[in-house]
C-alpha atoms as a PDB file:
ATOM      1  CA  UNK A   1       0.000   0.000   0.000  1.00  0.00           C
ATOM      2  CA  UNK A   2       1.575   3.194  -0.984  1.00  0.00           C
ATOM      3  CA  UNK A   3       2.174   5.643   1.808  1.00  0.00           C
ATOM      4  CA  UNK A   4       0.001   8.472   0.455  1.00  0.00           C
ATOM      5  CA  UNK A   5      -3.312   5.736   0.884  1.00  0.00           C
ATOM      6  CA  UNK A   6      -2.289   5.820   4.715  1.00  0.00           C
ATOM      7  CA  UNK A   7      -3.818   9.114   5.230  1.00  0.00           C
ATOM      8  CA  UNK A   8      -7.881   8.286   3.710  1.00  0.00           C
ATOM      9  CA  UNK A   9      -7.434   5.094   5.909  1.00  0.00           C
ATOM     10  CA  UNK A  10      -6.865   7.027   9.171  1.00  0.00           C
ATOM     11  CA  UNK A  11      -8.847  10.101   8.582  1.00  0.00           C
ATOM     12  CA  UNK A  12     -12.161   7.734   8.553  1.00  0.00           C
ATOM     13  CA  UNK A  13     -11.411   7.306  12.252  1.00  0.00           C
ATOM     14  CA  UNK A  14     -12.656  10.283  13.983  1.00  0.00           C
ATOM     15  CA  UNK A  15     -12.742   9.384  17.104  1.00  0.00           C
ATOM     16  CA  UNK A  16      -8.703   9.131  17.463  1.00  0.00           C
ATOM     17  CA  UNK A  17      -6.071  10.301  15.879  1.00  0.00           C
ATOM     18  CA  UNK A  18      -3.415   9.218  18.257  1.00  0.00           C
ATOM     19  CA  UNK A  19      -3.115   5.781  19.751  1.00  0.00           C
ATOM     20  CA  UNK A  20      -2.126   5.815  23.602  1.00  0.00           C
ATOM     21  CA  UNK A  21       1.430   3.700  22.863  1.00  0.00           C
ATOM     22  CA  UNK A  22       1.647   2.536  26.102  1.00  0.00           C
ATOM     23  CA  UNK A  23      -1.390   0.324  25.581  1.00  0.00           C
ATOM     24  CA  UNK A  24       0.853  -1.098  22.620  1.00  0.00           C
ATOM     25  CA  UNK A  25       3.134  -4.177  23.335  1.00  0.00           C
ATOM     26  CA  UNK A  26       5.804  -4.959  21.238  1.00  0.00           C
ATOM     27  CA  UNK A  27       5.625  -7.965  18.946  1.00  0.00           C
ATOM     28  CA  UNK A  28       8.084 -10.705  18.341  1.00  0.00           C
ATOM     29  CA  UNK A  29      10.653 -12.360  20.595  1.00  0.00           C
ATOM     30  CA  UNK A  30       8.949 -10.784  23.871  1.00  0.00           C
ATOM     31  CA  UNK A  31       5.466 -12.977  23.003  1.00  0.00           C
ATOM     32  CA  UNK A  32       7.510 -15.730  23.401  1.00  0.00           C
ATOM     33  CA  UNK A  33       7.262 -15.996  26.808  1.00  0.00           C
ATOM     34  CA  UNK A  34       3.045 -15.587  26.753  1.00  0.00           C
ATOM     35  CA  UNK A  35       0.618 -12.130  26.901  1.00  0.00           C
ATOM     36  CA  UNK A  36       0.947 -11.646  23.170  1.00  0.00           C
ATOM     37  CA  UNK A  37      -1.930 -10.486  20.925  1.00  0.00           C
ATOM     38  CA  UNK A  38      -4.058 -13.646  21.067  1.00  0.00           C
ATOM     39  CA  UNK A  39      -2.145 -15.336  23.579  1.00  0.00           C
ATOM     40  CA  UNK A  40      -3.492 -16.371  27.054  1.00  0.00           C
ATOM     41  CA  UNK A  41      -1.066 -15.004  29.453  1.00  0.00           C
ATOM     42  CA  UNK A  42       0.767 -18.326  32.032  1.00  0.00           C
ATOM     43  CA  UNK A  43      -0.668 -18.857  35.667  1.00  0.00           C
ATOM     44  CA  UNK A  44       0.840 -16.577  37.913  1.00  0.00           C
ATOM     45  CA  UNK A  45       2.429 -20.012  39.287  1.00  0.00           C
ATOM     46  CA  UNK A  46       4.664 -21.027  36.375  1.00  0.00           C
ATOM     47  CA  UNK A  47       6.259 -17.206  35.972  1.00  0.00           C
ATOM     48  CA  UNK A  48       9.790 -15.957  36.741  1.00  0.00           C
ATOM     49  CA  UNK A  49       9.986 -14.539  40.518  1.00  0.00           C
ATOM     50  CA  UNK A  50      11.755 -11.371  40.343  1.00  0.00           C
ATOM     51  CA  UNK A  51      12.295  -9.661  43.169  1.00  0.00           C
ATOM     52  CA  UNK A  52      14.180  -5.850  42.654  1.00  0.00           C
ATOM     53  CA  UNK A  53      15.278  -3.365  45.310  1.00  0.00           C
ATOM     54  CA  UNK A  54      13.737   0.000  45.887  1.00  0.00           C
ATOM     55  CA  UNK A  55      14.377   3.159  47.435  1.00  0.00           C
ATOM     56  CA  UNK A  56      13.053   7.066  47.582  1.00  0.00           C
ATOM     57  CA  UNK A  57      14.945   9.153  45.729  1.00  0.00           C
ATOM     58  CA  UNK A  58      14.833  11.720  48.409  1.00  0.00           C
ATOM     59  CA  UNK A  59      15.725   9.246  51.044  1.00  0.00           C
ATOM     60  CA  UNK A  60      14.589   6.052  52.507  1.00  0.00           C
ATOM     61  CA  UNK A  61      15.329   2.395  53.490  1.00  0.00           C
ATOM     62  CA  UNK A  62      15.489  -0.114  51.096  1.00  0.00           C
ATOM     63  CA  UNK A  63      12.585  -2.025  50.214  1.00  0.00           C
ATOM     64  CA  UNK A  64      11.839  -5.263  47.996  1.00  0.00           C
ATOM     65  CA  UNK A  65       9.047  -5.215  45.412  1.00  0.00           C
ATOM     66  CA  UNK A  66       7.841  -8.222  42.973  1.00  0.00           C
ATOM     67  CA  UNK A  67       4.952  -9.147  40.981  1.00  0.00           C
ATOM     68  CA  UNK A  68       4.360  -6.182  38.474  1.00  0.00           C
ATOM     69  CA  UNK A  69       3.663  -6.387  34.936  1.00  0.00           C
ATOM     70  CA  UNK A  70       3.113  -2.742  33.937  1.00  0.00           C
ATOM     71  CA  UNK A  71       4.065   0.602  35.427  1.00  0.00           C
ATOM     72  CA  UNK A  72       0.811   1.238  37.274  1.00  0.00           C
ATOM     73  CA  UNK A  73       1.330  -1.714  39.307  1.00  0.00           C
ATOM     74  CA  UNK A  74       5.218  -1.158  40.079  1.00  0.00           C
ATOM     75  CA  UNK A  75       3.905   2.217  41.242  1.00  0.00           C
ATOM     76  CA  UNK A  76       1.422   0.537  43.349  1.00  0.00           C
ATOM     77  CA  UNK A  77       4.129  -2.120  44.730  1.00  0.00           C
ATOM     78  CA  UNK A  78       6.803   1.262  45.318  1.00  0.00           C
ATOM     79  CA  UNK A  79       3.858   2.584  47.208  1.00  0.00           C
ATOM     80  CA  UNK A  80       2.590  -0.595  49.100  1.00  0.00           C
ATOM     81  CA  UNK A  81       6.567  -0.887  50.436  1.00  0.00           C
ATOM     82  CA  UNK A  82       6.823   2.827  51.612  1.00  0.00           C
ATOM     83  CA  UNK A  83       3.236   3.111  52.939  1.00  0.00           C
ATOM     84  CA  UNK A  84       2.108   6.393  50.383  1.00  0.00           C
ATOM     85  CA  UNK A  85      -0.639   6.869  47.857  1.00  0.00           C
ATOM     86  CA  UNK A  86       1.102   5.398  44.149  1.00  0.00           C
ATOM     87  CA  UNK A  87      -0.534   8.697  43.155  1.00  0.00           C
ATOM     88  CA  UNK A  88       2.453  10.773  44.992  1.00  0.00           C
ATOM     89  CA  UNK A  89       5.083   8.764  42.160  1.00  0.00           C
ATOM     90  CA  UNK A  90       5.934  10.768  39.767  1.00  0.00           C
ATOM     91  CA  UNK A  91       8.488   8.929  37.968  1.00  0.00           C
ATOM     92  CA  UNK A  92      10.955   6.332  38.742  1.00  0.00           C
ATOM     93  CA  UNK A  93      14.765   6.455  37.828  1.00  0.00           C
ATOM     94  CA  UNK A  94      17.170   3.239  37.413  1.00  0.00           C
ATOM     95  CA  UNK A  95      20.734   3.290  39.257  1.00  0.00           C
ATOM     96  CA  UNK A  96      20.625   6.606  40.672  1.00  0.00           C
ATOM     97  CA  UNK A  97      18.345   8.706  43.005  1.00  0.00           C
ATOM     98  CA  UNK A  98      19.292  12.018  40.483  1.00  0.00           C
ATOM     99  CA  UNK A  99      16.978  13.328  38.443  1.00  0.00           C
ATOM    100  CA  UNK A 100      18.708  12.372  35.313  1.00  0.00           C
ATOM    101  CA  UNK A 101      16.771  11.977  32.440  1.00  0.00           C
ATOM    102  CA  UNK A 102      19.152   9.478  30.809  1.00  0.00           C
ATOM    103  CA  UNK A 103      18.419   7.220  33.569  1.00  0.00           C
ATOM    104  CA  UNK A 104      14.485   7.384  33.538  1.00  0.00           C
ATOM    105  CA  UNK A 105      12.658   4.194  33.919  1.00  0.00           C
ATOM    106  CA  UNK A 106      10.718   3.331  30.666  1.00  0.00           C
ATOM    107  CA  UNK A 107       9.399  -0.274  29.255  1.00  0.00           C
ATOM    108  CA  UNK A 108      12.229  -2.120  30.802  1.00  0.00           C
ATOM    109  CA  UNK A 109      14.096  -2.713  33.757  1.00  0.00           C
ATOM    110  CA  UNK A 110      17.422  -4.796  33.821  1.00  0.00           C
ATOM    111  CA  UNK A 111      17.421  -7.765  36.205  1.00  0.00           C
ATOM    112  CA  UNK A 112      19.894  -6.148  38.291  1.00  0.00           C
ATOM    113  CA  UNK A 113      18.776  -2.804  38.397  1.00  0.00           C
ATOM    114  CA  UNK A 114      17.920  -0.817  41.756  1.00  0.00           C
ATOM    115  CA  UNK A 115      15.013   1.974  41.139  1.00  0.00           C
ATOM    116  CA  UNK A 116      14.749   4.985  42.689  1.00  0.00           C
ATOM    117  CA  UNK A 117      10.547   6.383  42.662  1.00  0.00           C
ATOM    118  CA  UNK A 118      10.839  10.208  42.799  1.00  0.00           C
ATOM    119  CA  UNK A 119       7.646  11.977  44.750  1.00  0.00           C
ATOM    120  CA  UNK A 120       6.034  14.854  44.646  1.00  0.00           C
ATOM    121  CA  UNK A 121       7.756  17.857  45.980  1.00  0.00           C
ATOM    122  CA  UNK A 122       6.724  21.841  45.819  1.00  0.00           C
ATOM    123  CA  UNK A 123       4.145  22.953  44.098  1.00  0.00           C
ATOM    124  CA  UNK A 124       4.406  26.109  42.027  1.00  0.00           C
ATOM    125  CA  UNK A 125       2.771  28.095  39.533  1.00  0.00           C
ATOM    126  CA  UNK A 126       4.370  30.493  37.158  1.00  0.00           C
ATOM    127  CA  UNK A 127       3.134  33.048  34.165  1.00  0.00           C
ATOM    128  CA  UNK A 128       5.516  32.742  30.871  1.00  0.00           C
ATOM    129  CA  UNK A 129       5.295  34.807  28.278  1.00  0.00           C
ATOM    130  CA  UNK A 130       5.052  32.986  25.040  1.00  0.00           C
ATOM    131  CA  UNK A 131       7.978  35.199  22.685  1.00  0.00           C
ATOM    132  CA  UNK A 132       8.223  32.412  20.343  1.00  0.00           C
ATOM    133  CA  UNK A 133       6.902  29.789  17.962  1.00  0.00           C
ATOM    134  CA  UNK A 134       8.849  26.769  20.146  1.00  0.00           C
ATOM    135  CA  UNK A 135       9.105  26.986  23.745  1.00  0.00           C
ATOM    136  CA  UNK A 136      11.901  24.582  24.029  1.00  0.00           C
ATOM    137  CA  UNK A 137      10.264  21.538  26.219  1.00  0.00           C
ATOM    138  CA  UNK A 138      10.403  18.083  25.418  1.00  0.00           C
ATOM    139  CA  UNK A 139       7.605  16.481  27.426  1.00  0.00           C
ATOM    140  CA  UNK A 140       7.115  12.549  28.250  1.00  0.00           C
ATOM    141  CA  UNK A 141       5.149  10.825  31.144  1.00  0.00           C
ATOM    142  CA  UNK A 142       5.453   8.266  33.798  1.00  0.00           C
ATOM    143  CA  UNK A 143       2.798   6.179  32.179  1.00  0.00           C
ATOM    144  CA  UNK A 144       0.485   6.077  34.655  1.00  0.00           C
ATOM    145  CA  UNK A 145      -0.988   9.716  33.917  1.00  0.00           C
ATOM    146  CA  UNK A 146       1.373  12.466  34.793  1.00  0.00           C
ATOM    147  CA  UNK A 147       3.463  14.635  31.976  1.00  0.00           C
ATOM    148  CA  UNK A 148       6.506  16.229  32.895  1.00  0.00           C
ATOM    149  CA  UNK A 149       9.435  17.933  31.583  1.00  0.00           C
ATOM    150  CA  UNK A 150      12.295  16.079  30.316  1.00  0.00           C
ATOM    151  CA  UNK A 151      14.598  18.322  28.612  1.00  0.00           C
ATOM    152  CA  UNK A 152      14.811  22.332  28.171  1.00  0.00           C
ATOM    153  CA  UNK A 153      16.711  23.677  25.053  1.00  0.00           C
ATOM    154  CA  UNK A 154      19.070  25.882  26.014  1.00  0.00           C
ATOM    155  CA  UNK A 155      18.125  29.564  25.114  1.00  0.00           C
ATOM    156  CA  UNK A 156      14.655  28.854  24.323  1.00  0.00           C
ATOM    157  CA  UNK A 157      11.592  30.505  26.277  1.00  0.00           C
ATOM    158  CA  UNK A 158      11.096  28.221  29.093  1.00  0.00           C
ATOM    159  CA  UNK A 159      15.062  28.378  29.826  1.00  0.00           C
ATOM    160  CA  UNK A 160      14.739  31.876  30.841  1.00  0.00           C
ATOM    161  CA  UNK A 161      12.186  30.599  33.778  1.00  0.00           C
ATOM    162  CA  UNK A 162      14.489  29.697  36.000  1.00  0.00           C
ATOM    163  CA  UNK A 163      11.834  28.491  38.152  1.00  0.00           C
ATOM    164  CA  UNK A 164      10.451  25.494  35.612  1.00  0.00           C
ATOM    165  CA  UNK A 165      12.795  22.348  35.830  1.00  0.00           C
ATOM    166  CA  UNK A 166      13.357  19.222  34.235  1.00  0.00           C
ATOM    167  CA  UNK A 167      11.293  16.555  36.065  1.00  0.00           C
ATOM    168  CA  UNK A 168       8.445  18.642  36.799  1.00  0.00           C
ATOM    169  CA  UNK A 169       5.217  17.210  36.408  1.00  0.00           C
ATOM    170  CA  UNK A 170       2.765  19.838  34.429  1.00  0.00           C
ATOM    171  CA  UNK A 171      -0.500  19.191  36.280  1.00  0.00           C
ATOM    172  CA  UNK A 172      -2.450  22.642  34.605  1.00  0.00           C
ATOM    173  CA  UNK A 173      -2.111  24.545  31.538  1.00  0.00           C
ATOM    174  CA  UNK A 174      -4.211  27.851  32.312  1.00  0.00           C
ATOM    175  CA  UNK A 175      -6.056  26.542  35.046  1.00  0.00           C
ATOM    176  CA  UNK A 176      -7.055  23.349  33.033  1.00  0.00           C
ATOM    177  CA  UNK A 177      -5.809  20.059  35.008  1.00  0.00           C
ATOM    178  CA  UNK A 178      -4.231  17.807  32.313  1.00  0.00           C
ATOM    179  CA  UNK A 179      -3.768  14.905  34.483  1.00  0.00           C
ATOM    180  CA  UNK A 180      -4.411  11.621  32.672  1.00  0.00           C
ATOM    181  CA  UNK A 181      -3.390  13.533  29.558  1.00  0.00           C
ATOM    182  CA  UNK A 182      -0.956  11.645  27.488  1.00  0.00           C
ATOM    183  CA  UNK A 183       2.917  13.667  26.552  1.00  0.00           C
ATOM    184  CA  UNK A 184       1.780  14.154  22.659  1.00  0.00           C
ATOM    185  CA  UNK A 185      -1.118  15.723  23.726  1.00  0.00           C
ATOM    186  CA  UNK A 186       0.149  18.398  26.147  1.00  0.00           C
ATOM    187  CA  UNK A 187       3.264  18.905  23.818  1.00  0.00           C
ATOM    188  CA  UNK A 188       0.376  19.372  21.573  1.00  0.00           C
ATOM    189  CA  UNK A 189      -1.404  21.738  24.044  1.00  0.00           C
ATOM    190  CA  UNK A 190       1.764  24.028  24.744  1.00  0.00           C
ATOM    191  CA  UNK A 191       2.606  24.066  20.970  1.00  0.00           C
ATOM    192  CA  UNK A 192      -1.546  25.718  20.028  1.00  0.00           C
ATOM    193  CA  UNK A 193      -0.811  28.542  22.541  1.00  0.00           C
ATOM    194  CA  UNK A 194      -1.103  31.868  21.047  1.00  0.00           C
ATOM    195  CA  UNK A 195       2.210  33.414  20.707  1.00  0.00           C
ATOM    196  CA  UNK A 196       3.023  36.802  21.907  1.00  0.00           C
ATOM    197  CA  UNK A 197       0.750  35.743  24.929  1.00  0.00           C
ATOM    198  CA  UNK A 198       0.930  34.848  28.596  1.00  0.00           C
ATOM    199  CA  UNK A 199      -0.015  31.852  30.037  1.00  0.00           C
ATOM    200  CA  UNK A 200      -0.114  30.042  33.294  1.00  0.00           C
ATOM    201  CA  UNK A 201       1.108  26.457  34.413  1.00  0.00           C
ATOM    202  CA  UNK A 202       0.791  24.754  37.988  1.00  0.00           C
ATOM    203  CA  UNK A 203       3.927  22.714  38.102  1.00  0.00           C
ATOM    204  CA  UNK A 204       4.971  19.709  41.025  1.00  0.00           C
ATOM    205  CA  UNK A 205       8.509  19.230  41.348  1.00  0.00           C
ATOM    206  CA  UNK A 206      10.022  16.309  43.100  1.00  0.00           C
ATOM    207  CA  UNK A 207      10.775  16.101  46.442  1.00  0.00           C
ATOM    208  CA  UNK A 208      14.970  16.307  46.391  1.00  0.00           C
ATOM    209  CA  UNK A 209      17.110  15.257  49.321  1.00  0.00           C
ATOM    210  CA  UNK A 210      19.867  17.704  50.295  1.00  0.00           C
ATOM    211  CA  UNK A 211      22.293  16.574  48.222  1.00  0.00           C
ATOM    212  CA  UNK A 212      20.290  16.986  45.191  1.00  0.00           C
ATOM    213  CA  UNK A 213      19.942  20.815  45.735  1.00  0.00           C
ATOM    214  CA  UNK A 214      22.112  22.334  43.214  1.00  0.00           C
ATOM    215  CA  UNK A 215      21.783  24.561  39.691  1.00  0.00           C
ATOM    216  CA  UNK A 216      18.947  23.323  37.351  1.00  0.00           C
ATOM    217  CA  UNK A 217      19.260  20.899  34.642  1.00  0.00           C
ATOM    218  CA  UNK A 218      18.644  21.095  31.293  1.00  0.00           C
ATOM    219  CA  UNK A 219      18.015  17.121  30.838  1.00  0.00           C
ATOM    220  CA  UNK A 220      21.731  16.310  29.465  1.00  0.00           C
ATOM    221  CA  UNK A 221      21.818  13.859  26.793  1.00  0.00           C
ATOM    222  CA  UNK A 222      18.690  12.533  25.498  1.00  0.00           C
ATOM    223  CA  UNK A 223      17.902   8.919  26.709  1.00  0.00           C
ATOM    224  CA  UNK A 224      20.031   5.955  25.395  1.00  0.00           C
ATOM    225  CA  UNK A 225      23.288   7.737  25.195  1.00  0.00           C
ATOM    226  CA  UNK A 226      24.345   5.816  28.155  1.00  0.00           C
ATOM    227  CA  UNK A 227      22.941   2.270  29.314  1.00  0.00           C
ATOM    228  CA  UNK A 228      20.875   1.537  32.044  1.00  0.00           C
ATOM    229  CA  UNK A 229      20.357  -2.048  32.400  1.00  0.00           C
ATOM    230  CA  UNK A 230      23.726  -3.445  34.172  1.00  0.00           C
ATOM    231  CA  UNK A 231      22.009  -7.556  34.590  1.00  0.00           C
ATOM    232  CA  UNK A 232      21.769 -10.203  32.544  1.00  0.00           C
ATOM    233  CA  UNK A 233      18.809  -9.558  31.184  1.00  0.00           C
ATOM    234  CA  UNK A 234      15.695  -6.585  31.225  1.00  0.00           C
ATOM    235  CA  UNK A 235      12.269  -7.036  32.535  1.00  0.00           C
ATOM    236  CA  UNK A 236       9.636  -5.894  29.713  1.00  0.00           C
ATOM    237  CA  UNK A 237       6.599  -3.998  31.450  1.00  0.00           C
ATOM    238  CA  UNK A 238       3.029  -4.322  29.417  1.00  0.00           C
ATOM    239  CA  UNK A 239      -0.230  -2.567  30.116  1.00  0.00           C
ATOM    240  CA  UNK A 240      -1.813  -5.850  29.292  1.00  0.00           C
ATOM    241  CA  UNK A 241      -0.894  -9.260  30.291  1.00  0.00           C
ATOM    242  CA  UNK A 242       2.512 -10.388  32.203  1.00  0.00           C
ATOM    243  CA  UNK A 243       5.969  -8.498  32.186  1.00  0.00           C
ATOM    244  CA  UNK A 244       8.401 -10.769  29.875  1.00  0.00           C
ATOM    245  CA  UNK A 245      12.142 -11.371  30.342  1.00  0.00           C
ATOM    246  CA  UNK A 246      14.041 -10.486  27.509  1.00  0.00           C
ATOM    247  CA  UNK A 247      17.700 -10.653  26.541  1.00  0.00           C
ATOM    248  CA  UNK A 248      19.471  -6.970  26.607  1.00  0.00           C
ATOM    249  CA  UNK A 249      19.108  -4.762  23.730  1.00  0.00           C
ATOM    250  CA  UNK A 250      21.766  -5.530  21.005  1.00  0.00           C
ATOM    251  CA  UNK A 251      24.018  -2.698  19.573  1.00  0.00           C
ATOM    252  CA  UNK A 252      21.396  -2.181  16.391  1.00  0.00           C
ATOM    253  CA  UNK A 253      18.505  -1.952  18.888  1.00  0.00           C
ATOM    254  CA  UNK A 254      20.124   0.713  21.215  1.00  0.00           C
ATOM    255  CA  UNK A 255      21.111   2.489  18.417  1.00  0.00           C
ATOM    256  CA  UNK A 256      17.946   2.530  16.160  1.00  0.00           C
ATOM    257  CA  UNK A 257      15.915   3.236  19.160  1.00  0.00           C
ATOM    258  CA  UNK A 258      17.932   6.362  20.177  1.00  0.00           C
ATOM    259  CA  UNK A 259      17.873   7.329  16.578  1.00  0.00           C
ATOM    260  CA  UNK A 260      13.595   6.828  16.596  1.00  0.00           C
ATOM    261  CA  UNK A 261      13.240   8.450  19.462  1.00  0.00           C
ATOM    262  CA  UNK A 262      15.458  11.458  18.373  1.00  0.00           C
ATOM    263  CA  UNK A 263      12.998  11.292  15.752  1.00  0.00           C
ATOM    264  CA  UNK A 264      10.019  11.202  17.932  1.00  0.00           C
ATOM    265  CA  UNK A 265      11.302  14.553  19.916  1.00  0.00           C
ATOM    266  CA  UNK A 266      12.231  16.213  16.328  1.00  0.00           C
ATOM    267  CA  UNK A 267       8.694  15.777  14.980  1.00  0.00           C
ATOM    268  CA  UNK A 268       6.164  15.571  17.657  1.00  0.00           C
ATOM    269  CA  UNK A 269       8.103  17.200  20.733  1.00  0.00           C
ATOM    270  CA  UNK A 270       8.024  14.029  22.746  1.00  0.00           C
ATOM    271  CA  UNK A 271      10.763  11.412  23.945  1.00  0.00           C
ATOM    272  CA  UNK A 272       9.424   8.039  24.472  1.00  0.00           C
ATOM    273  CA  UNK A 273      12.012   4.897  24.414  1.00  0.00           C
ATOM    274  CA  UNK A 274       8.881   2.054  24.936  1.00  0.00           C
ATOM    275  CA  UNK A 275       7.164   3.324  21.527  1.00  0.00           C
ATOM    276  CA  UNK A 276      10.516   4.132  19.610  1.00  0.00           C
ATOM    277  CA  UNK A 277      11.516   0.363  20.332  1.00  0.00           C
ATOM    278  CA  UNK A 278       8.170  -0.763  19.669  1.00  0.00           C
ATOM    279  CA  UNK A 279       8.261   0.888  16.014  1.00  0.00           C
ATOM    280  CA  UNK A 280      11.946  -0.474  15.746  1.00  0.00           C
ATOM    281  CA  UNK A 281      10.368  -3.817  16.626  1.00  0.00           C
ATOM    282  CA  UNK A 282       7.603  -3.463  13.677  1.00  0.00           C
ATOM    283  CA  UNK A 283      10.357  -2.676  10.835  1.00  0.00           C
ATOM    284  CA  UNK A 284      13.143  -4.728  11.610  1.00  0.00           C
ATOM    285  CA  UNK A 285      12.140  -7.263   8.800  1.00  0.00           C
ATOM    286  CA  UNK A 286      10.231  -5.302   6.805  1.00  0.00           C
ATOM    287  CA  UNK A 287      11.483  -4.995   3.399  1.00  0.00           C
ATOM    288  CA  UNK A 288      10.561  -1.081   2.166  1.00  0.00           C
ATOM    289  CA  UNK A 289       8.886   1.448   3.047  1.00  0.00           C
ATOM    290  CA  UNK A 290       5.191   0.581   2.346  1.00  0.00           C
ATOM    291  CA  UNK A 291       5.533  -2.715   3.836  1.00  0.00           C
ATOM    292  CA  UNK A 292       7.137  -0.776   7.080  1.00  0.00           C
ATOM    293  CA  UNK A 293       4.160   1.697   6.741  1.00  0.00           C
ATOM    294  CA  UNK A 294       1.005  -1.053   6.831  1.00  0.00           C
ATOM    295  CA  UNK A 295       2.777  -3.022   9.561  1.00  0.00           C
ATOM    296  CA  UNK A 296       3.018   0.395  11.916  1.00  0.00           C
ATOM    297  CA  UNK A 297      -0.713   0.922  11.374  1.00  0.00           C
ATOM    298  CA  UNK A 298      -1.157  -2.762  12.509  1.00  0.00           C
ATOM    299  CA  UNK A 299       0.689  -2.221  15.277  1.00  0.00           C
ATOM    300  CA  UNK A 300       0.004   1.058  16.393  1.00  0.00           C
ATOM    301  CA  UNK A 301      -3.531   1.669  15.068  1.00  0.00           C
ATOM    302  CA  UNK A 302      -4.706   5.445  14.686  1.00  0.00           C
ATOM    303  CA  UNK A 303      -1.552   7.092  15.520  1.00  0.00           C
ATOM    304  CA  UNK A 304      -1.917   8.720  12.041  1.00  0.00           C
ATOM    305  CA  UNK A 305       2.476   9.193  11.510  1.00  0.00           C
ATOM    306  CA  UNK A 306       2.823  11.630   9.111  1.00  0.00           C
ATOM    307  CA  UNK A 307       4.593   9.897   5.625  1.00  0.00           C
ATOM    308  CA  UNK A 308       7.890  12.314   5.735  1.00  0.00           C
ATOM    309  CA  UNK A 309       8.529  10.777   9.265  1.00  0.00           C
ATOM    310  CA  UNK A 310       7.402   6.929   8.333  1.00  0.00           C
ATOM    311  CA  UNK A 311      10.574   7.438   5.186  1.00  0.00           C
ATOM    312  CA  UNK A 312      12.718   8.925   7.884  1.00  0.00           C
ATOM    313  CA  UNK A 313      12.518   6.340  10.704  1.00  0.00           C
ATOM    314  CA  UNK A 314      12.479   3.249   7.688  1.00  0.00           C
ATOM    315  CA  UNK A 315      15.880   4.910   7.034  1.00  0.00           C
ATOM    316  CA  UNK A 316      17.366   5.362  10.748  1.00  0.00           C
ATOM    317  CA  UNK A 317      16.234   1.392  11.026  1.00  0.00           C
ATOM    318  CA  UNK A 318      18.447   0.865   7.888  1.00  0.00           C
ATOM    319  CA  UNK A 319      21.042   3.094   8.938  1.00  0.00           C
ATOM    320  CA  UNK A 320      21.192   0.636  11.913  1.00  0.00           C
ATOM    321  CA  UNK A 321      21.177  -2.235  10.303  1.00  0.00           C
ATOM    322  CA  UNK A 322      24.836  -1.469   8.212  1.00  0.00           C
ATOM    323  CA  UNK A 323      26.309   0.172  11.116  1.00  0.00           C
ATOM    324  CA  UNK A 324      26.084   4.026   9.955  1.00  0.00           C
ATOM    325  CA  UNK A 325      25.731   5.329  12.959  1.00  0.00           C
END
């Protein structure tokens, strides 16, 4: 199917035009070990025990969490251990109790990995005047309903508020709570505001421990430039059915996904590992573009990717694949 016929297909669905990726698991090697599409998940019984250690990333003793299989219930498990609402986590990080943005917990945790669950902090609310087109935030959420901040471009808009920070959740836009509001569409949301206009946000930052009072950052590197996992293998969360245990991400995989989600940030002014390897996934074996093209609307149903970016991540997958990176 040519790429220009994707458009008529996915403009007869009104009633999305964006799929909510988390909902999306990834196909291949990780149905393998049950939960696939069409695939009754194993009794609770016959799965892997993992057991992973825990902490507060502002400070707290270490506890021992086990039987998740997405990131609502790990939340729920962090929460269960420390005795708090899962609704006070706003994100988790893996290795480090920092609010580093190259270490944010996404669709996978390696076996080994310790994870920090970062709280809510101060509140705050702040007036920016919109001077430009762009205000220079990349936005992505915890998966379980909250968007925050993951990176601030350096002289943009927002990087003359020294108040807003990377890691801040965005809980109103103008006195509208966008809780539950997934990171395309408040990067949407903050990219339709007038320009040349004021506007208001209510912002939660987490709670830091002492030694994490120091100058704001930016968000350093995007995610991927380093790696996380340090075990033997990575635990794969899913919204539906069990997690999966999955070998570590080979060099093409780390690479492709950094370049998708690059790609991701460039076009839609998110950053979102879990859907850049799911699309990686989806056109591994796919043989051109077209065929690359039908098999993301299989996989990823009304997203509606515009065709300029569907060429461009076909070719970062290729570019992969021979080692052009």
């Amino acid at each position: 199917m040519p790429l220009g016929l994707r458009r008529k297909k996915n403009k007869s669905r009104e009633s999305s035009h964006l799929v909510e990726n988390e909902e999306v698991g990834s196909v291949g090697k990780s149905e393998l070990n049950g939960g696939g599409p069409g695939v009754a998940p194993p009794p609770a019984a016959l799965r892997p025990r993992l057991i992973f250690h825990t902490q507060l990333a502002h400070g707290s003793a270490t506890g021992r969490i086990e039987g998740f299989s997405n990131v609502k219930e790990l939340y729920s498990k962090i929460a269960e251990a420390f005795h708090i609402q899962s609704t006070e986590i706003l994100f988790c990080t893996l290795n480090t109790h920092k609010i580093d943005m190259e270490k944010l917990l996404g669709g996978q945790i390696g076996l080994e990995d310790f994870i920090f669950a970062h709280v809510k902090g101060i509140k705050k609310e702040v007036e920016v005047f919109k001077a430009e087109e762009a205000l220079g935030l990349t936005i992505t959420d915890n998966g379980a309903g909250y968007a925050f901040i993951k990176r601030i471009k350096e002289g943009s808009v927002v990087d003359g508020v020294k108040v807003i920070c990377v890691g801040d959740h965005i809980e109103c836009i103008n006195g509208k709570n966008i809780v539950g509001t997934r990171h395309y569409e408040v990067a949407r949301m903050l990219k339709d505001l007038p320009k040349d206009q004021s506007f208001t946000l209510k912002l939660v930052e987490p709670m830091k421990a002492f030694d994490m009072l120091e100058p704001r950052s930016k968000g350093g590197k995007p995610a991927g430039e380093s790696k996380i996992g340090t075990g033997r293998g990575t635990l794969r969360l899913r919204s539906k059915g069990p997690a999966t245990v999955e070998e570590m991400p080979t060099e093409f995989e780390e690479k492709a996904v950094k370049k998708v989600d690059d790609l991701l940030e460039s076009y839609m002014g998110i950053r979102d590992t879990e859907l850049a390897a799911t699309m990686v996934e989806v056109g591994r074996d796919k043989l051109n573009p077209d065929e690359f093209a039908m098999a993301l609307d299989e996989a990823l149903g009304d997203f509606a990717f515009p065709d300029e970016f569907v060429f461009d991540v076909w070719g970062a997958i290729g570019d992969a694949k021979q080692g052009r990176f």
